[in-house]
N, C-alpha and C. Protein backbone atom coordinates (compact mmCIF):
# COMPACT_ATOMS: atom_id res chain seq x y z
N UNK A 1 -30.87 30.03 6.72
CA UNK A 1 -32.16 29.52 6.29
C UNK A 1 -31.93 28.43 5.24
N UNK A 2 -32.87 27.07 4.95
CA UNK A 2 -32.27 26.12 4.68
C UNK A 2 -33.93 26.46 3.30
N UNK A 3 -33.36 25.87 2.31
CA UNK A 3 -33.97 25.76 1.06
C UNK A 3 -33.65 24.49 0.39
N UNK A 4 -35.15 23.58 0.49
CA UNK A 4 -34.73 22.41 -0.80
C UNK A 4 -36.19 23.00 -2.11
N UNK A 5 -35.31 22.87 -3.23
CA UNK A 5 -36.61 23.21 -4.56
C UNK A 5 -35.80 22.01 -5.35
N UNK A 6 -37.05 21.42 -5.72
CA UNK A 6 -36.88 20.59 -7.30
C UNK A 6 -37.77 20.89 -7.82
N UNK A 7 -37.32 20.52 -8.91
CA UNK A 7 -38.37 21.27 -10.34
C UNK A 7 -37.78 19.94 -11.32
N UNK A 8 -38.54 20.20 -12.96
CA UNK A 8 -37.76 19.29 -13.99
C UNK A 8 -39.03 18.11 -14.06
N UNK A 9 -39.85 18.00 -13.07
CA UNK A 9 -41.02 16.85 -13.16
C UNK A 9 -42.22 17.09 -14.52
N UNK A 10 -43.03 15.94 -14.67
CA UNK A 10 -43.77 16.29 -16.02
C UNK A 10 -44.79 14.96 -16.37
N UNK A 11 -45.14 14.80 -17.38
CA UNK A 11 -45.96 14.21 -18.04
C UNK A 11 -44.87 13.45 -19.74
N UNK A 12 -44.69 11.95 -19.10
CA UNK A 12 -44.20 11.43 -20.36
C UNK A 12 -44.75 9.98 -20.63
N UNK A 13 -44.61 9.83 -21.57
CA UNK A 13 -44.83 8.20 -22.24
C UNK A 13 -44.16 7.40 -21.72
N UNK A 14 -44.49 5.89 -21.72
CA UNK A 14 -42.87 5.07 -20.83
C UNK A 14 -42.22 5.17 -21.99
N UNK A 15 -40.76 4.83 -21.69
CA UNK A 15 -39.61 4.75 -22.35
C UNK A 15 -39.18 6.10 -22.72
N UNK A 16 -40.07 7.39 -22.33
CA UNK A 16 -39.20 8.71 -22.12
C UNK A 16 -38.30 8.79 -21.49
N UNK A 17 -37.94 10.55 -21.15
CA UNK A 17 -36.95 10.63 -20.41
C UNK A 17 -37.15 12.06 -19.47
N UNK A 18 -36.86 12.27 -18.64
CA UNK A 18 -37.06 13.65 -18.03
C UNK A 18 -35.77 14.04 -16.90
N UNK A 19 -35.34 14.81 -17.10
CA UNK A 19 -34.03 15.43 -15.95
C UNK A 19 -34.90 16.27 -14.55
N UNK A 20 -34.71 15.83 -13.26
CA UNK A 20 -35.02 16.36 -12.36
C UNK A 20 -33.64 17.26 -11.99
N UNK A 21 -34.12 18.82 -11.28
CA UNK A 21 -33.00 19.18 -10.50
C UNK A 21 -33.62 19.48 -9.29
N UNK A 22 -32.50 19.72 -8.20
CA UNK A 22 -32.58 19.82 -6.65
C UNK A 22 -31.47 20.60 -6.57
N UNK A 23 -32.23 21.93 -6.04
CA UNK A 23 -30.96 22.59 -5.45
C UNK A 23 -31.02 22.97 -3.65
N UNK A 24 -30.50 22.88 -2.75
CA UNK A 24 -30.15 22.82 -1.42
C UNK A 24 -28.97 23.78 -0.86
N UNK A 25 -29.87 25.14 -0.50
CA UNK A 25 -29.09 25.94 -0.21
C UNK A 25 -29.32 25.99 1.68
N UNK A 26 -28.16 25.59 2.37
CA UNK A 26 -27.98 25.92 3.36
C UNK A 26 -28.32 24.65 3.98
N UNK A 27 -28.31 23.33 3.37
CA UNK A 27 -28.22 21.99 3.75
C UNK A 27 -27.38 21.20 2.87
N UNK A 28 -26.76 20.26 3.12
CA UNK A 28 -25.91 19.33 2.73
C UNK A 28 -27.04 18.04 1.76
N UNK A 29 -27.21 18.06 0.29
CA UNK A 29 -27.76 16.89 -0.45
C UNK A 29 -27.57 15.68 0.44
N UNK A 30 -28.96 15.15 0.71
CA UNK A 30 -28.59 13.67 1.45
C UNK A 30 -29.20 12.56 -0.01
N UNK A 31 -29.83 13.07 -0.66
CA UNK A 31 -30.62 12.33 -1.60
C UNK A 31 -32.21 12.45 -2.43
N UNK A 32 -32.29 11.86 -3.78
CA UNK A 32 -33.85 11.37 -4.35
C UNK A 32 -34.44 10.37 -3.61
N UNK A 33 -36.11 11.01 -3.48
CA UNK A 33 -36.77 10.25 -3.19
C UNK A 33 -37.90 10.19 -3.80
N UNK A 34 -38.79 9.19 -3.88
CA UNK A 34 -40.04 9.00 -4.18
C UNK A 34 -40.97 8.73 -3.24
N UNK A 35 -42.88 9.40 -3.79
CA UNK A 35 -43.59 8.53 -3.19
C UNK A 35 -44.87 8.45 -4.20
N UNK A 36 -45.10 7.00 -4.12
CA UNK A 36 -46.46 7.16 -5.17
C UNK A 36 -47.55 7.00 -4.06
N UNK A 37 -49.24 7.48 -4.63
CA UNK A 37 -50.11 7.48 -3.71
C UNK A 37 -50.43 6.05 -3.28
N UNK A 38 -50.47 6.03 -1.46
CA UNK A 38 -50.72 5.07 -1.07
C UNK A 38 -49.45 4.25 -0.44
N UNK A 39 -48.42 4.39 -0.89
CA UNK A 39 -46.99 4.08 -0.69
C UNK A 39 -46.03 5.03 0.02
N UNK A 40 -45.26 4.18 0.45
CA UNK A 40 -44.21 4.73 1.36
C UNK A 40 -43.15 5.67 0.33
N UNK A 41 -42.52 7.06 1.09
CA UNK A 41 -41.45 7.80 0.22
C UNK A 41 -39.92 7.00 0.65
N UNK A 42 -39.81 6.36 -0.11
CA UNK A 42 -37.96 5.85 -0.90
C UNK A 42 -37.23 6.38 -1.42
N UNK A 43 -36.03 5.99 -1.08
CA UNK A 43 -34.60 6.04 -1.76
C UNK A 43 -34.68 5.77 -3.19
N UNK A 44 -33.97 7.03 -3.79
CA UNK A 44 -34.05 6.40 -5.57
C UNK A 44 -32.48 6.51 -5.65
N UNK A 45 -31.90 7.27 -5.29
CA UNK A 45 -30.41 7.29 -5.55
C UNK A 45 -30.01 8.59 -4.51
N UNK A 46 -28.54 8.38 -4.78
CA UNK A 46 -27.86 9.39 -3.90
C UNK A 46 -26.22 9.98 -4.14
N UNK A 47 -25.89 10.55 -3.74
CA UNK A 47 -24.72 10.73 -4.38
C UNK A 47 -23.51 11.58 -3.19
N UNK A 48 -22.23 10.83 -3.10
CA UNK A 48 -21.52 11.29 -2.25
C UNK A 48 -21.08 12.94 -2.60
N UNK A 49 -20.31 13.38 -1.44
CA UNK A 49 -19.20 14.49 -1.61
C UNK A 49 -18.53 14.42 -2.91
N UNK A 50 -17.97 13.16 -2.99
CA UNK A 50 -16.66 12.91 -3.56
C UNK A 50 -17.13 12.47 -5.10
N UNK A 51 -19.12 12.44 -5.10
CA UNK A 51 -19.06 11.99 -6.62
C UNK A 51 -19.79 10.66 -7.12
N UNK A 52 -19.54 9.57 -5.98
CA UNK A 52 -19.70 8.50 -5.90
C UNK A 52 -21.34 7.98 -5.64
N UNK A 53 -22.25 7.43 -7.03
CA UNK A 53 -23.10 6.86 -6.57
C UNK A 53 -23.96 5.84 -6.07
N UNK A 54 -25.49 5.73 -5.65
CA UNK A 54 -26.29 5.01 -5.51
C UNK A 54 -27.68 4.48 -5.67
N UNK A 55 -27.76 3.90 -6.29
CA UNK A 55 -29.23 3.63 -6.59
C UNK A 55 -30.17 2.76 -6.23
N UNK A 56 -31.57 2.96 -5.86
CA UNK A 56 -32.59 1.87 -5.64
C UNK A 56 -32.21 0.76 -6.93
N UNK A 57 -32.32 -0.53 -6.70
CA UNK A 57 -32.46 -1.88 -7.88
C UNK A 57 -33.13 -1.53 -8.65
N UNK A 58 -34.79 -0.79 -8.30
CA UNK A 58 -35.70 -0.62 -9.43
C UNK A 58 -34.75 0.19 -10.59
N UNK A 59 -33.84 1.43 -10.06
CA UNK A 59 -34.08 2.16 -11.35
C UNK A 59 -32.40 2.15 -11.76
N UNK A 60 -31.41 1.36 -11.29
CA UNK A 60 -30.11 1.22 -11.73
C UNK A 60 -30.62 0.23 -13.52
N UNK A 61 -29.39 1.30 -13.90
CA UNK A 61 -29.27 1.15 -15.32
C UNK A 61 -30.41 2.46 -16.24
N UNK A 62 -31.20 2.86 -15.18
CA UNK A 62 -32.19 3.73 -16.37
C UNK A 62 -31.65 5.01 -15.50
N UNK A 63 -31.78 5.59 -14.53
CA UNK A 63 -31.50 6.84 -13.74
C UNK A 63 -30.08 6.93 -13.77
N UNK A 64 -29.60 8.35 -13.56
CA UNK A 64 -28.46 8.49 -13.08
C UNK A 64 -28.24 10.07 -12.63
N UNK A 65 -27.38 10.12 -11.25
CA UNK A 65 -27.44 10.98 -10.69
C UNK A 65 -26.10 11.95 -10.81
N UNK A 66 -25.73 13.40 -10.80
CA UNK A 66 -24.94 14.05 -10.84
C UNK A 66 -24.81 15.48 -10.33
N UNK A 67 -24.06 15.69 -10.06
CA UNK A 67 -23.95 17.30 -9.29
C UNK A 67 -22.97 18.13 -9.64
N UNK A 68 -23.72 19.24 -9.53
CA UNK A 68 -22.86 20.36 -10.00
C UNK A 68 -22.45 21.46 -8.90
N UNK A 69 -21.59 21.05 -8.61
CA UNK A 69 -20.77 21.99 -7.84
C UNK A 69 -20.97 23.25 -7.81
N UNK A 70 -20.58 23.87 -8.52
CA UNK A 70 -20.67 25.31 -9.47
C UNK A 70 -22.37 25.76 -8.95
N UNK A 71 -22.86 25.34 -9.19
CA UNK A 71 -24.85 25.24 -9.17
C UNK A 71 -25.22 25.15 -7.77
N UNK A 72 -24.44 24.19 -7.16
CA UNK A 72 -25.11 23.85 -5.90
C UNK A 72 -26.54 22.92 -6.46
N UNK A 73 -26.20 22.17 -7.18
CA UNK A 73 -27.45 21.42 -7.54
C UNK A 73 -27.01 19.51 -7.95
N UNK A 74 -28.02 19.02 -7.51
CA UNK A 74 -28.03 17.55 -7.74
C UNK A 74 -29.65 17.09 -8.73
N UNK A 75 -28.68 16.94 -10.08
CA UNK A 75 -29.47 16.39 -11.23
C UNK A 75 -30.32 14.64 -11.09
N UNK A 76 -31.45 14.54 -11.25
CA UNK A 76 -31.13 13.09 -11.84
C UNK A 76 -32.01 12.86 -13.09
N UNK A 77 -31.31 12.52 -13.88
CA UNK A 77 -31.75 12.07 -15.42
C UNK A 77 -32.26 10.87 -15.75
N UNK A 78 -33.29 10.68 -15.71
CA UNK A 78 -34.38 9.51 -15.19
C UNK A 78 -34.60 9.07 -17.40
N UNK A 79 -33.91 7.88 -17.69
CA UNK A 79 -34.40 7.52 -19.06
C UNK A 79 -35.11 6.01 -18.56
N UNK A 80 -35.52 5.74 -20.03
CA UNK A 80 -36.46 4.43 -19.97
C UNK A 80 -37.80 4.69 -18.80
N UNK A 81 -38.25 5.65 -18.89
CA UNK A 81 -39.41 5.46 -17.86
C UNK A 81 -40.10 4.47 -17.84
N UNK A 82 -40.95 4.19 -16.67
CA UNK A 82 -41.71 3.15 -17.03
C UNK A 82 -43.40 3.43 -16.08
N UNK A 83 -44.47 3.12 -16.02
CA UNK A 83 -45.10 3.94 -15.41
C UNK A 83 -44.75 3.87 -13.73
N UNK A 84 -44.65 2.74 -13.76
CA UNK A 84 -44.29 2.14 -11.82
C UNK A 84 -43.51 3.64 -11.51
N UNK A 85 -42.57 4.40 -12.24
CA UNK A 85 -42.08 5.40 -11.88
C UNK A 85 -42.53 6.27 -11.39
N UNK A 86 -44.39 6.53 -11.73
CA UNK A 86 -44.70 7.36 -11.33
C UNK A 86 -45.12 8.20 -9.76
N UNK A 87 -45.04 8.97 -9.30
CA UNK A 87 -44.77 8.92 -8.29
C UNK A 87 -44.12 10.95 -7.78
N UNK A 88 -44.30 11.14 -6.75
CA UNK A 88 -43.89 12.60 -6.40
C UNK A 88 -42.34 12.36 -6.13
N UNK A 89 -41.30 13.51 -6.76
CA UNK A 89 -40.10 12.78 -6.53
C UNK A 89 -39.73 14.19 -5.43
N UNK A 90 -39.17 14.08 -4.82
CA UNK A 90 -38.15 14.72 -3.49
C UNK A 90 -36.82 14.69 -3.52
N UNK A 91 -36.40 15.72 -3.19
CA UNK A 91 -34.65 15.87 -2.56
C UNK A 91 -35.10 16.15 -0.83
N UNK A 92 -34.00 15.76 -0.46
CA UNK A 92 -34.16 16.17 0.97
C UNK A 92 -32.46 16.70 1.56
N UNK A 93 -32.45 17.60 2.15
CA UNK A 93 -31.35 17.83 2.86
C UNK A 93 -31.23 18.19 4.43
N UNK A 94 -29.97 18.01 4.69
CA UNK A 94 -29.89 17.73 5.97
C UNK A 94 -28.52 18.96 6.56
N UNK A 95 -29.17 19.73 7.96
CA UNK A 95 -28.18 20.72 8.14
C UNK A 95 -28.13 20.31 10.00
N UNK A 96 -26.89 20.16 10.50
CA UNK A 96 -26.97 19.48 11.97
C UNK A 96 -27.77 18.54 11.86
N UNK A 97 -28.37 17.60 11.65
CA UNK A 97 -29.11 16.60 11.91
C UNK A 97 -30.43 16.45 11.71
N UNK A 98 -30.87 18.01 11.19
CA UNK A 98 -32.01 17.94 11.20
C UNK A 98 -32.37 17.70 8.98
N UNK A 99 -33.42 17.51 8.94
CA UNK A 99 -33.79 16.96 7.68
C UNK A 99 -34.84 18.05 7.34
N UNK A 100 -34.34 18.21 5.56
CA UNK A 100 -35.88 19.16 5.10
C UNK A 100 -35.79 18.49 3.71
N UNK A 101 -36.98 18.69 3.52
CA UNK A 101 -38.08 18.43 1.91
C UNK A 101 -38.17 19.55 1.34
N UNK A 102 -38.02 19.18 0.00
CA UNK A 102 -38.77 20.22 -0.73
C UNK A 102 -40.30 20.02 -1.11
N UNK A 103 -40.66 21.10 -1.96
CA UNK A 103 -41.94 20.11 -2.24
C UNK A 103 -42.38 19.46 -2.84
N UNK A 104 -41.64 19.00 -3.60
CA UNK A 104 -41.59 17.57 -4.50
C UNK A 104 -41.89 18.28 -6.19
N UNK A 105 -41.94 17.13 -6.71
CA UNK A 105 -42.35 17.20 -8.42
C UNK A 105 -42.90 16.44 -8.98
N UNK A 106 -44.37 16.33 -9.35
CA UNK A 106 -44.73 14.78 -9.36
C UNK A 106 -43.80 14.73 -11.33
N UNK A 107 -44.00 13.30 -11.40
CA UNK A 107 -43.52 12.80 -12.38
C UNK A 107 -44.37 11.76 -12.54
N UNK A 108 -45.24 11.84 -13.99
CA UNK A 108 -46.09 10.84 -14.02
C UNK A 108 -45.93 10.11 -15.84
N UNK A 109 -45.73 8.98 -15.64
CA UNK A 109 -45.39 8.04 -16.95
C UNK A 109 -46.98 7.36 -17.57
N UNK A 110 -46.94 7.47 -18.68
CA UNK A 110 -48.19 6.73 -19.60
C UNK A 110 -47.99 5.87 -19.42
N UNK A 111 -48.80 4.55 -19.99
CA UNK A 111 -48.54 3.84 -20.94
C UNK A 111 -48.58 3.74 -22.12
């Protein structure tokens, strides 16, 4: 049975900061995503096996992504908010080919 949960979403000022986690039991982490209302859900970052990451342009230099082995969980530590951030954020994982969601976390920035 395949499980994606994130949690860690909230209510901040821009230029806060908030840590999302995603944990994915019984699927392989494919990645963060976003969607704000009205807009399409995107790529925010991602992160290999081996460690190695990636990020949407919008949020390189303020986000950064990491995993814990040990946990079975993929962090991302979202600083400098800004409101454009706001938006429902997602992990999604993938087991044979097939893809699951969790149910997101909204994350919503002031001004």
């Amino acid at each position: 049975q395949v499980q994606v949960v994130e949690s860690g979403g909230g209510l901040v000022q821009a230029g806060g900061s908030l840590r999302l986690s995603c944990t994915t039991s019984g699927a392989i982490f494919m990645g963060w995503y976003r969607q704000a209302p009205g807009k399409q859900r995107d790529l925010v970052a991602s992160i290999t096996i081996d460690g190695s990451p990636s990020y949407a342009d919008s949020v390189k230099g303020r986000f950064t992504i990491s995993r814990d082995y040990a946990q079975n969980t993929v962090y991302l530590q979202m600083n400098s908010l800004k409101p454009e951030d706001t938006a429902v954020y997602y992990c999604k994982g993938r087991r044979y080919g097939d893809d699951y969601w969790g149910q997101g976390t909204q994350v919503s920035v002031s001004s």
